[in-house]
C-alpha atoms as a PDB file:
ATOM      1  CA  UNK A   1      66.764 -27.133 -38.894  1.00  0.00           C
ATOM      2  CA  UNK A   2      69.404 -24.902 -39.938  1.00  0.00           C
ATOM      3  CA  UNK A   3      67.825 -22.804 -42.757  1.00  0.00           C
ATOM      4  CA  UNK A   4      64.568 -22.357 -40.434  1.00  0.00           C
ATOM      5  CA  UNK A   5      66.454 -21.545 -37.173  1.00  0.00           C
ATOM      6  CA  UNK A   6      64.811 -24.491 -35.144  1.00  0.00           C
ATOM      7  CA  UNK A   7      66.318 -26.341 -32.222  1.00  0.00           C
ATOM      8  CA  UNK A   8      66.154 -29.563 -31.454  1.00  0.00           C
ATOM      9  CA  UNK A   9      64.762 -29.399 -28.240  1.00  0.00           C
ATOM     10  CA  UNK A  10      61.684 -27.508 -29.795  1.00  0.00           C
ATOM     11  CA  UNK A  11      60.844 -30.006 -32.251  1.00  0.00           C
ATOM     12  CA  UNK A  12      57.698 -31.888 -30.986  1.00  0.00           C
ATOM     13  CA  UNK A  13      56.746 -34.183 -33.919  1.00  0.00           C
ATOM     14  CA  UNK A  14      58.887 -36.360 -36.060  1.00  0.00           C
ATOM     15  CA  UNK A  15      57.826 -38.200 -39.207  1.00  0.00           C
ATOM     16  CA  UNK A  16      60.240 -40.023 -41.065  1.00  0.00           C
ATOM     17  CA  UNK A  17      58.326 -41.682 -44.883  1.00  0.00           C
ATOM     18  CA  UNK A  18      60.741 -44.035 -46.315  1.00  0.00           C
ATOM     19  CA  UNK A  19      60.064 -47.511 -47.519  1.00  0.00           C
ATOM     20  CA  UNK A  20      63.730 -48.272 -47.450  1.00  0.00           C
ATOM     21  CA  UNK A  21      64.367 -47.691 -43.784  1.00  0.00           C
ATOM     22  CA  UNK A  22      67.832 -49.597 -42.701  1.00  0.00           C
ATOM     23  CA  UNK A  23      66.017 -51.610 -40.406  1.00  0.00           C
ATOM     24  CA  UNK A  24      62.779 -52.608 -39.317  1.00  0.00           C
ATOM     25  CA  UNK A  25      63.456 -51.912 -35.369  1.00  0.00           C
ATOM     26  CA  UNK A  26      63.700 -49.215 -34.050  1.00  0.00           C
ATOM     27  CA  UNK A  27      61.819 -47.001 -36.477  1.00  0.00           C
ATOM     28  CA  UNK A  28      63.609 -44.457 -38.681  1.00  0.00           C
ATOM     29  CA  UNK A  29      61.775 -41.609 -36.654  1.00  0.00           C
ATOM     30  CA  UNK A  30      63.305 -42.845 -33.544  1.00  0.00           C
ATOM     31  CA  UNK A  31      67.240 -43.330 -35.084  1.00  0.00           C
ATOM     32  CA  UNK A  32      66.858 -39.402 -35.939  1.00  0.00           C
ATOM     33  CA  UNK A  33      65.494 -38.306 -32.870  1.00  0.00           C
ATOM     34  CA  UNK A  34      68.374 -40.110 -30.932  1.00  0.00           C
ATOM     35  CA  UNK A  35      71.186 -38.894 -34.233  1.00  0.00           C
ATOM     36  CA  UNK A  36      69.809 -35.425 -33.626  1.00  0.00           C
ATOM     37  CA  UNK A  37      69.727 -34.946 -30.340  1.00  0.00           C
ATOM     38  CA  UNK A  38      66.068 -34.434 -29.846  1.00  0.00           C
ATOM     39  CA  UNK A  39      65.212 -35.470 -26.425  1.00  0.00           C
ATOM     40  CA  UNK A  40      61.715 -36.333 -26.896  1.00  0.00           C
ATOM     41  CA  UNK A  41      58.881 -36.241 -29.722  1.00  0.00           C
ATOM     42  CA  UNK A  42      56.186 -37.701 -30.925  1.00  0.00           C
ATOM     43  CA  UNK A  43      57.707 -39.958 -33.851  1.00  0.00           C
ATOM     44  CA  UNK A  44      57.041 -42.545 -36.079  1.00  0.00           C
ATOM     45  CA  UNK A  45      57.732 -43.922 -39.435  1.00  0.00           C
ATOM     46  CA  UNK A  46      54.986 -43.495 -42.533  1.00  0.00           C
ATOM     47  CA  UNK A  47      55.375 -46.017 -45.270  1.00  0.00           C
ATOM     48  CA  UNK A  48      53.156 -44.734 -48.635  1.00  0.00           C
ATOM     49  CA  UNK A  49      56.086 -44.947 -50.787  1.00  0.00           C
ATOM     50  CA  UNK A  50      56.133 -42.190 -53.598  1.00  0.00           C
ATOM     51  CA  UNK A  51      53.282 -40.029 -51.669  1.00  0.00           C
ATOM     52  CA  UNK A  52      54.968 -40.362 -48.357  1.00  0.00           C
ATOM     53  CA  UNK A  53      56.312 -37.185 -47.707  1.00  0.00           C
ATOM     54  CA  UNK A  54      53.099 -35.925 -48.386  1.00  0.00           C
ATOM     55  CA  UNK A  55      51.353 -37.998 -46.098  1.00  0.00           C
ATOM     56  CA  UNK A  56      53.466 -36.942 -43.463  1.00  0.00           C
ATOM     57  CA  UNK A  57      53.253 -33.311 -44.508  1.00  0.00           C
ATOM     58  CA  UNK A  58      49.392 -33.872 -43.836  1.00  0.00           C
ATOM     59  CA  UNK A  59      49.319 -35.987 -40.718  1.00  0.00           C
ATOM     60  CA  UNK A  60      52.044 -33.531 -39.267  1.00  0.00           C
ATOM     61  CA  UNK A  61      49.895 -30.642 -40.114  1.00  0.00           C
ATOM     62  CA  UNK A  62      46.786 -32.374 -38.717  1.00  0.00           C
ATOM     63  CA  UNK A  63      48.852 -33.323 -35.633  1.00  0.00           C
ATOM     64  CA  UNK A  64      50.318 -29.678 -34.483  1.00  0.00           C
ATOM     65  CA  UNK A  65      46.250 -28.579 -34.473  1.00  0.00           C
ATOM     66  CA  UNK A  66      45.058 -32.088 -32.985  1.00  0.00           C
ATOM     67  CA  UNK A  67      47.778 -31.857 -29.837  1.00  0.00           C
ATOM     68  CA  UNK A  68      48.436 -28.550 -29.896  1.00  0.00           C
ATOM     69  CA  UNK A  69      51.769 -28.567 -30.867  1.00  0.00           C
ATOM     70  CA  UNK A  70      54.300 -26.230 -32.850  1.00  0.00           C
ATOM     71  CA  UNK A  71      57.211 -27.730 -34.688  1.00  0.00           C
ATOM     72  CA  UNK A  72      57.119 -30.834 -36.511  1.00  0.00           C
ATOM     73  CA  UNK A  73      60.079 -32.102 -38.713  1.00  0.00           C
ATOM     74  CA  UNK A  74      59.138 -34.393 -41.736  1.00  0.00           C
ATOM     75  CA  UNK A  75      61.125 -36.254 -43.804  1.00  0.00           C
ATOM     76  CA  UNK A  76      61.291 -38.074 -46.802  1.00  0.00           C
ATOM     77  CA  UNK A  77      64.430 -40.150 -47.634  1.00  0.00           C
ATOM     78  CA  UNK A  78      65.455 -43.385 -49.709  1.00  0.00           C
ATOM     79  CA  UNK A  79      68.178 -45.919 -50.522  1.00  0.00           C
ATOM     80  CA  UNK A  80      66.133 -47.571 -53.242  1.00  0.00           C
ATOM     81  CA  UNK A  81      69.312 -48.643 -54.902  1.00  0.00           C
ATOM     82  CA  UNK A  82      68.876 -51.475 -51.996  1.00  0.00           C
ATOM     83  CA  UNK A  83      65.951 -53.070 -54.213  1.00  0.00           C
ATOM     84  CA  UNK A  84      66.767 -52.456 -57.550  1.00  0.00           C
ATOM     85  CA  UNK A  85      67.286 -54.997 -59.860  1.00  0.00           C
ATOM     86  CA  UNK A  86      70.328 -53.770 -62.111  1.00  0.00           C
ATOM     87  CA  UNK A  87      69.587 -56.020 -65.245  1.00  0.00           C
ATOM     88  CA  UNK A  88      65.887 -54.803 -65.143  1.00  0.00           C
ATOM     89  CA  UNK A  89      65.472 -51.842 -67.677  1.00  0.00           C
ATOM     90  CA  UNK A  90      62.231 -50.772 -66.568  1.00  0.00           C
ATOM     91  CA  UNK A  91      62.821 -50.379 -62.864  1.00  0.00           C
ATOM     92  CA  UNK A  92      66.943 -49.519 -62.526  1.00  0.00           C
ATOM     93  CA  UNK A  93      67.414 -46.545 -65.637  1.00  0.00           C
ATOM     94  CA  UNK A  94      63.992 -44.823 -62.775  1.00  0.00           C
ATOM     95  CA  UNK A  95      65.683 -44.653 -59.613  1.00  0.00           C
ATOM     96  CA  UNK A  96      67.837 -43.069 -57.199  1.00  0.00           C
ATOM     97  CA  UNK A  97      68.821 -42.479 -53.816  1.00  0.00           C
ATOM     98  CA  UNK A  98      68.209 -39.318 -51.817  1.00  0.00           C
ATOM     99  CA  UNK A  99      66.832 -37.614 -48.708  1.00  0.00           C
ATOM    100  CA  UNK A 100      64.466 -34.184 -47.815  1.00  0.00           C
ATOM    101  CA  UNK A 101      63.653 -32.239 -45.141  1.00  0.00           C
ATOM    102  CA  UNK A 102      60.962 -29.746 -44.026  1.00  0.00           C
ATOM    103  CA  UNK A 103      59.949 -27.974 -40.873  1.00  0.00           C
ATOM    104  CA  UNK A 104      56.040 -27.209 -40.431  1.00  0.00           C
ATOM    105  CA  UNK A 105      55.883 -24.768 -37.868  1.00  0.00           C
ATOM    106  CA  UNK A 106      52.244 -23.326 -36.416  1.00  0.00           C
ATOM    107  CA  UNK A 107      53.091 -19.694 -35.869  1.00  0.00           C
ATOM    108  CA  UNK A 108      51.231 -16.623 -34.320  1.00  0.00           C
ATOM    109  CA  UNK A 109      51.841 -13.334 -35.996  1.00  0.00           C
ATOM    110  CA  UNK A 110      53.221 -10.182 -34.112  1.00  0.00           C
ATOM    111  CA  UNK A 111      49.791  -9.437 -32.336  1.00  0.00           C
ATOM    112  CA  UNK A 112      49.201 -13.229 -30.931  1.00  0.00           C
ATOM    113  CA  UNK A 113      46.725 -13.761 -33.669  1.00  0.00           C
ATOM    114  CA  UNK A 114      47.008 -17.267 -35.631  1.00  0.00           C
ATOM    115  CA  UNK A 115      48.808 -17.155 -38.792  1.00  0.00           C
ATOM    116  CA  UNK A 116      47.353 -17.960 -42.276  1.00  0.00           C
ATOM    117  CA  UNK A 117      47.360 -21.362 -42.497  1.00  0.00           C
ATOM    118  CA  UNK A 118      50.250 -22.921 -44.493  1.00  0.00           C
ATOM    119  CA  UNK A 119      48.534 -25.857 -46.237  1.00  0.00           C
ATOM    120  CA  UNK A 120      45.456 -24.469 -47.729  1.00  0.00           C
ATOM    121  CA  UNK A 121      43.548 -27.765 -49.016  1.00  0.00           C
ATOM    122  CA  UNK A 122      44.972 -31.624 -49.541  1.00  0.00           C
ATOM    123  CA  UNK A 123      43.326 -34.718 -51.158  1.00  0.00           C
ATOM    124  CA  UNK A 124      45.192 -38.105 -50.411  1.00  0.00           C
ATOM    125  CA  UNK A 125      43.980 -41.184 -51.165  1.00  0.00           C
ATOM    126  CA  UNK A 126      45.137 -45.110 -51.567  1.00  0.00           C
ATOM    127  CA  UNK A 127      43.996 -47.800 -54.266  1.00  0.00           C
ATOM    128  CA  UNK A 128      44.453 -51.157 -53.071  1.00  0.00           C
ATOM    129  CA  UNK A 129      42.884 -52.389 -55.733  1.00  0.00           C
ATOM    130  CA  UNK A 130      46.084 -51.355 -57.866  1.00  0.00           C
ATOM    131  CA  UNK A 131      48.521 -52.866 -55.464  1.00  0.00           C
ATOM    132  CA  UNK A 132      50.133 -55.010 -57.784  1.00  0.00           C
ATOM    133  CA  UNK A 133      51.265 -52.041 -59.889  1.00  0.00           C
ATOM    134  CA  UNK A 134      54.064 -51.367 -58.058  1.00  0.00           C
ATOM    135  CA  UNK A 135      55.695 -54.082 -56.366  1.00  0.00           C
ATOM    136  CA  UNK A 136      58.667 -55.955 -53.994  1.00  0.00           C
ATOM    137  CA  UNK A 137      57.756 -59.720 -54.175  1.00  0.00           C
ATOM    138  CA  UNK A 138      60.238 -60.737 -51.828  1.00  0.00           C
ATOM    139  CA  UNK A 139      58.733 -62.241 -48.298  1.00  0.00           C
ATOM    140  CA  UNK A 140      58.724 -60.010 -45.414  1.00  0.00           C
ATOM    141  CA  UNK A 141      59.984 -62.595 -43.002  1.00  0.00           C
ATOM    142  CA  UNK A 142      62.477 -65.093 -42.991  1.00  0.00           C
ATOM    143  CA  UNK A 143      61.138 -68.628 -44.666  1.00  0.00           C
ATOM    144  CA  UNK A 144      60.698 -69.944 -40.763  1.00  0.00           C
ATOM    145  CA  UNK A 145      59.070 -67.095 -39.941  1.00  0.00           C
ATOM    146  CA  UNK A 146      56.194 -66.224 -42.373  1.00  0.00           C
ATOM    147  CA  UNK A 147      53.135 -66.725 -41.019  1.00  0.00           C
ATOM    148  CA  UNK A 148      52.077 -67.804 -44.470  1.00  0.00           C
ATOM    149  CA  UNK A 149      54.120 -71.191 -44.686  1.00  0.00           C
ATOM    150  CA  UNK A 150      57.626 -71.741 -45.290  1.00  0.00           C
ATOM    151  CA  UNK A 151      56.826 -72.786 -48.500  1.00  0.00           C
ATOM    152  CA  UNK A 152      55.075 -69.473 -49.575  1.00  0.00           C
ATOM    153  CA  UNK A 153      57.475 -67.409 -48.292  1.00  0.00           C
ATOM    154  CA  UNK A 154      60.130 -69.592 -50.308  1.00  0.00           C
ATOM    155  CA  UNK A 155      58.120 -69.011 -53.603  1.00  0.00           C
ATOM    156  CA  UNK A 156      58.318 -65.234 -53.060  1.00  0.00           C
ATOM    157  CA  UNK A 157      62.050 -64.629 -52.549  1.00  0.00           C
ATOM    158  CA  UNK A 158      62.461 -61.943 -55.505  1.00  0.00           C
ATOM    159  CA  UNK A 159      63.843 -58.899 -53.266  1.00  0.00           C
ATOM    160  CA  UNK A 160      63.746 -56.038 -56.034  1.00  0.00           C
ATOM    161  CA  UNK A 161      61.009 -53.469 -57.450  1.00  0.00           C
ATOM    162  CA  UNK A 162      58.811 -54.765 -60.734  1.00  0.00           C
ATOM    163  CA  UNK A 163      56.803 -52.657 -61.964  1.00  0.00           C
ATOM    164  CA  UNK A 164      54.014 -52.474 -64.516  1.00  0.00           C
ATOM    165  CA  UNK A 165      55.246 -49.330 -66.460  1.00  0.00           C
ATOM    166  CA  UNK A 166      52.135 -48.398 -68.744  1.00  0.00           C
ATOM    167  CA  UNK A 167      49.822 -49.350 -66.016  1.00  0.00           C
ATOM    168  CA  UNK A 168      51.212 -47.371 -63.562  1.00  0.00           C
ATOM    169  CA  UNK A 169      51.532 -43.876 -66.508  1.00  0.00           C
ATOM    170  CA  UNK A 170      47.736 -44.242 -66.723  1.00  0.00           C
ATOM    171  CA  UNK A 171      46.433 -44.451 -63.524  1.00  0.00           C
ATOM    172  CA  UNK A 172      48.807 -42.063 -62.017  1.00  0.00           C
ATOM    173  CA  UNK A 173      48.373 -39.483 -64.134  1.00  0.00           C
ATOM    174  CA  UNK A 174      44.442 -40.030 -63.764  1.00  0.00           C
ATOM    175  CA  UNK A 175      45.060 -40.236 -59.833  1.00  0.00           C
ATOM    176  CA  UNK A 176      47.144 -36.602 -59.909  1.00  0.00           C
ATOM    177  CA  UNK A 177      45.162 -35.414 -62.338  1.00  0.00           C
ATOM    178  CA  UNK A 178      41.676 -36.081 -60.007  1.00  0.00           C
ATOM    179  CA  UNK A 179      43.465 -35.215 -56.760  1.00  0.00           C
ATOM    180  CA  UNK A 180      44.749 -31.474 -58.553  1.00  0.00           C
ATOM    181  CA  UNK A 181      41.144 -30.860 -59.495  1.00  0.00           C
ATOM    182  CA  UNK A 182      39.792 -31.901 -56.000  1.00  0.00           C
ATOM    183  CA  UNK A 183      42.458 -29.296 -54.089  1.00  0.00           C
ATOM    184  CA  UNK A 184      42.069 -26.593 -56.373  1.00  0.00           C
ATOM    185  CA  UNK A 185      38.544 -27.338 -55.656  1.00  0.00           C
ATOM    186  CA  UNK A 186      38.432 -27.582 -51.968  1.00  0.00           C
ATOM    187  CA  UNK A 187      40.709 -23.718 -52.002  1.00  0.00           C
ATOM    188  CA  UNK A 188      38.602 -22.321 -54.337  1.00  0.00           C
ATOM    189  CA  UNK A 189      42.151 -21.478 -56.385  1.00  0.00           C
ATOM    190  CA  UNK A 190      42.824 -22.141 -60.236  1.00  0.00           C
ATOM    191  CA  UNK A 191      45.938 -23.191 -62.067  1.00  0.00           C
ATOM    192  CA  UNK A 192      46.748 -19.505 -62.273  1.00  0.00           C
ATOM    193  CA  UNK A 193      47.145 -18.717 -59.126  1.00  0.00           C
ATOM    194  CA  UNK A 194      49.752 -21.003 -58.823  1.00  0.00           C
ATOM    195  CA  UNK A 195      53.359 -19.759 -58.757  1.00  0.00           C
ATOM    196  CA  UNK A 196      55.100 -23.097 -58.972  1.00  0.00           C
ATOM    197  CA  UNK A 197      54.088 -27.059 -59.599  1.00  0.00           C
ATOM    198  CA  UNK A 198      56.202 -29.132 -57.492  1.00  0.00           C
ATOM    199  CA  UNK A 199      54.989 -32.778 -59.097  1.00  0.00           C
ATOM    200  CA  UNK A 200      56.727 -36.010 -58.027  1.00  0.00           C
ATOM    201  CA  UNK A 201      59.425 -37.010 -60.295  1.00  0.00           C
ATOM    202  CA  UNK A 202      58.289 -40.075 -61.343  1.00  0.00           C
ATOM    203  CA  UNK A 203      58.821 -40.128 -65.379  1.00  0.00           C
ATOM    204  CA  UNK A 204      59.299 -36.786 -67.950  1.00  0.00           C
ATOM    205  CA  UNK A 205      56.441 -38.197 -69.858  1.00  0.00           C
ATOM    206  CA  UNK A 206      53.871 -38.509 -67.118  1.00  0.00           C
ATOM    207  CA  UNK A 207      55.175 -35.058 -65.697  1.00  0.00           C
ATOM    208  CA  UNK A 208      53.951 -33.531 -69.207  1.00  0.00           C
ATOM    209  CA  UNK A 209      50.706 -35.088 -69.135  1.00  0.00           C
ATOM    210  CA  UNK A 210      49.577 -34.314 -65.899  1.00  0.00           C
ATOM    211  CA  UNK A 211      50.313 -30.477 -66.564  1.00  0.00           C
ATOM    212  CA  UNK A 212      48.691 -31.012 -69.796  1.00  0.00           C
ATOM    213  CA  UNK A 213      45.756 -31.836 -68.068  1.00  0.00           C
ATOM    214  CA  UNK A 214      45.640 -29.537 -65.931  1.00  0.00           C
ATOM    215  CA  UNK A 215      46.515 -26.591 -67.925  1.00  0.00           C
ATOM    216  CA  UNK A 216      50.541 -25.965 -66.075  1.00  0.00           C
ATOM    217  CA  UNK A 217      52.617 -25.599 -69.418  1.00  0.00           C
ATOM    218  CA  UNK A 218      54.744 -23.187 -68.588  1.00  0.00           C
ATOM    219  CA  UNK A 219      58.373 -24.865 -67.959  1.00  0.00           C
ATOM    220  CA  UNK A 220      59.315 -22.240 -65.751  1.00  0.00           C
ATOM    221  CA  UNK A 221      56.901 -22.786 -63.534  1.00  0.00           C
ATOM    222  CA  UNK A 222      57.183 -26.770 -63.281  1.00  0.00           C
ATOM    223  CA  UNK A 223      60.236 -28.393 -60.848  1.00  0.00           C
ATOM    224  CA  UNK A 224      62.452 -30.959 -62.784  1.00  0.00           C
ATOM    225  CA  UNK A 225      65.307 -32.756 -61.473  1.00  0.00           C
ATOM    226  CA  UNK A 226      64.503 -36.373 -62.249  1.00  0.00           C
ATOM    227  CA  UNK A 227      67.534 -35.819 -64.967  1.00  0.00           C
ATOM    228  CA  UNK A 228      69.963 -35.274 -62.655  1.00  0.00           C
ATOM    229  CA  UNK A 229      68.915 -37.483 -59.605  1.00  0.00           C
ATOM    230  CA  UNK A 230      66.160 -40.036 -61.100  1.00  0.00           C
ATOM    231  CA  UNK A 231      62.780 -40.956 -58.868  1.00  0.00           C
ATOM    232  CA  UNK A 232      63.873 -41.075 -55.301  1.00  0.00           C
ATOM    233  CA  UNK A 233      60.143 -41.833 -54.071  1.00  0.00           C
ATOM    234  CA  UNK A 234      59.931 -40.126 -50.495  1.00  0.00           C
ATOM    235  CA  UNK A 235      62.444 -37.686 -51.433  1.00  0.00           C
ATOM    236  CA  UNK A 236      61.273 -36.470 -54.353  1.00  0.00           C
ATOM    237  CA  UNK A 237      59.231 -33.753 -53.412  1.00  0.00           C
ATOM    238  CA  UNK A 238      61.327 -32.247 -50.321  1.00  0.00           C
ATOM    239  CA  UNK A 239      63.927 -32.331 -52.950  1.00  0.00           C
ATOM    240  CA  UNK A 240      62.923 -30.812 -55.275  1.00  0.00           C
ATOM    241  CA  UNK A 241      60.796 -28.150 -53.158  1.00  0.00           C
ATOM    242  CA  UNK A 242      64.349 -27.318 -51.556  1.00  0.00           C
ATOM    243  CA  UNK A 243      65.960 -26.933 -55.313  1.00  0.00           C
ATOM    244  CA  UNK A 244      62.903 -24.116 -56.059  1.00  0.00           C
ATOM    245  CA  UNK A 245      63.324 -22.237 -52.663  1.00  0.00           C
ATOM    246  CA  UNK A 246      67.315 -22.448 -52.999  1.00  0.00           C
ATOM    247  CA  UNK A 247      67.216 -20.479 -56.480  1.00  0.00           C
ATOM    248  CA  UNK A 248      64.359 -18.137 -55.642  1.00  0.00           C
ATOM    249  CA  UNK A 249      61.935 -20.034 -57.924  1.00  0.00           C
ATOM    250  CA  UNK A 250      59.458 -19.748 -54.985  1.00  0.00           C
ATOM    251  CA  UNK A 251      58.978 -16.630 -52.689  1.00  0.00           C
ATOM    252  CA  UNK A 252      57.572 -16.254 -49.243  1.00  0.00           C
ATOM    253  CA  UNK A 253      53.485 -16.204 -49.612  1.00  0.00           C
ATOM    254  CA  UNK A 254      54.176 -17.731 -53.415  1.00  0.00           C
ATOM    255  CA  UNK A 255      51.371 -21.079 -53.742  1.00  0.00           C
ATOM    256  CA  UNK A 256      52.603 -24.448 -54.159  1.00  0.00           C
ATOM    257  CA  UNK A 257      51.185 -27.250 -55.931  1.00  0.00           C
ATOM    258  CA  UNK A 258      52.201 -30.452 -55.100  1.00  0.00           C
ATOM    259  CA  UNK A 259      51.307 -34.005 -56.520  1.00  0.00           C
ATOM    260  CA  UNK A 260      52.603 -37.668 -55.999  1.00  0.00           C
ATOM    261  CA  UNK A 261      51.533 -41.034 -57.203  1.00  0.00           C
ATOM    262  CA  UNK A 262      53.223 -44.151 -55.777  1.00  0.00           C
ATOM    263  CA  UNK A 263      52.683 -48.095 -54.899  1.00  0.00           C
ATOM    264  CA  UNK A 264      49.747 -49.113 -52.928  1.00  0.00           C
ATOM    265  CA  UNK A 265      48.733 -47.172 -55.454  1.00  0.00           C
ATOM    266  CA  UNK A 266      49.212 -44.446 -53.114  1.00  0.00           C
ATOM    267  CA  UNK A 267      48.333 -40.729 -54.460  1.00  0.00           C
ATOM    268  CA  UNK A 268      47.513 -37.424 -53.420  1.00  0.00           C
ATOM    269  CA  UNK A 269      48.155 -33.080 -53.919  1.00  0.00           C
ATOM    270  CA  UNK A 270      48.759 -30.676 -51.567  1.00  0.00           C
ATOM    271  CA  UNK A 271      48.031 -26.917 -52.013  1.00  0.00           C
ATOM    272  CA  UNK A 272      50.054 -25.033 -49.485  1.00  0.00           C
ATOM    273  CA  UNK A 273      51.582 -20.943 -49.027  1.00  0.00           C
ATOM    274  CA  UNK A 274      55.044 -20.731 -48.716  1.00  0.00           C
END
């Protein structure tokens, strides 16, 4: 709010992606609005896990030009050290904590006209039949509670993250992969045109292959942090997108590839002008 000079009474749209919110009522989006001192907004919490925030950078973006609104705050923040199994090498050596924050703002330039748009194309998507990729075992509701039986949710009481690690390398890098070709598509834009690849810090290795695939190899021009703060799901993106702009990596008008994959299986890019 800060860095882009926004108030909080002029914020009119407030989506908060997390799927480690501290608790389940009232949402997350509500907490800030009332931690912020936003008096009112239209808020609500988005649960897609690793290709939350940009859900919500979508479903904001559709929102200001559905209700014609102007300022919309989205944010993407974790505490997945919550459900992380610390004897489990394959989930706990991945993860990390961490929050990120954007403001999407529909502007009119100095003669009323409308500005160029700031997300240029998007391509989101969800596998269900993957869902067991990525998982968190552990029964929603207290045993007395479940509406599936005490004695199911009693047989599911494993609270942490498991995680199918080559299954989820191949599909996501398939689903980013697909989802890249369809934006670039949709824009009518190429790989070169890109000035920086922004891809959810998930693993080094998948990170490679996807820009493999799609022809990014330039290191300069590819965000990594995941070696400093691990994959912080919701966060990563805002993250590292706020790294880039801090150290003039990315410049006003500059394009911006971004590209998550996450459980659900939950996936998606997003081309947008800085």
């Amino acid at each position: 709010m800060e860095v882009a000079q926004v108030s909080a009474d002029e914020i009119e749209v407030v989506i908060f992606a997390s799927v480690t919110p501290d608790r389940h009522l009232p949402s997350g989006a509500a907490v800030l609005l009332g931690e912020l001192g936003i008096p009112q907004a239209l808020a609500f919490d988005l649960r897609a896990a690793c290709s939350g925030f940009l859900f919500g950078l979508t479903t904001a973006d559709a929102l200001l030009q559905s209700l014609g609104k102007r300022t919309a705050l989205v944010v993407g923040a974790e505490s997945l050290s919550r459900i992380i199994n610390w004897k489990d090498r394959n989930t706990c050596v991945l993860f990390g904590d961490g929050a990120g924050a954007v403001i999407l703002r529909a502007e009119n330039d100095s003669e009323g006209a409308v500005a160029p748009k700031t997300i240029l194309a998007s391509s989101l998507g969800t596998d269900g039949s993957s869902q067991s990729l990525i998982r968190q075992t552990g029964a929603a509701f207290p045993p007395h509670t479940c509406p599936y039986g005490a004695e199911v949710a009693l047989q599911h009481t494993n609270p942490y993250v498991e995680m199918e690690g080559r299954e989820v390398f191949r599909f996501g890098v398939n689903a980013m992969v697909r989802s890249i070709e369809e934006v670039l598509e949709a824009s009518g834009k190429t790989v070169a045109d890109i000035a920086y690849f922004i891809p959810h810090q998930s693993n080094r290795r998948m990170i490679d292959a996807v820009g493999a695939k799609i022809g990014m190899l330039d290191p300069e021009r590819i965000a990594l942090n995941l070696d400093r703060i691990g994959n912080t799901s919701a966060a990563s993106i805002p993250i590292a997108l706020d790294e880039a702009v801090r150290t003039s990596k990315i410049s006003r008008g500059d394009l911006v590839l971004l590209t998550a994959v996450g459980s659900g299986m939950t996936f998606g890019s997003v081309l947008l002008r800085w």
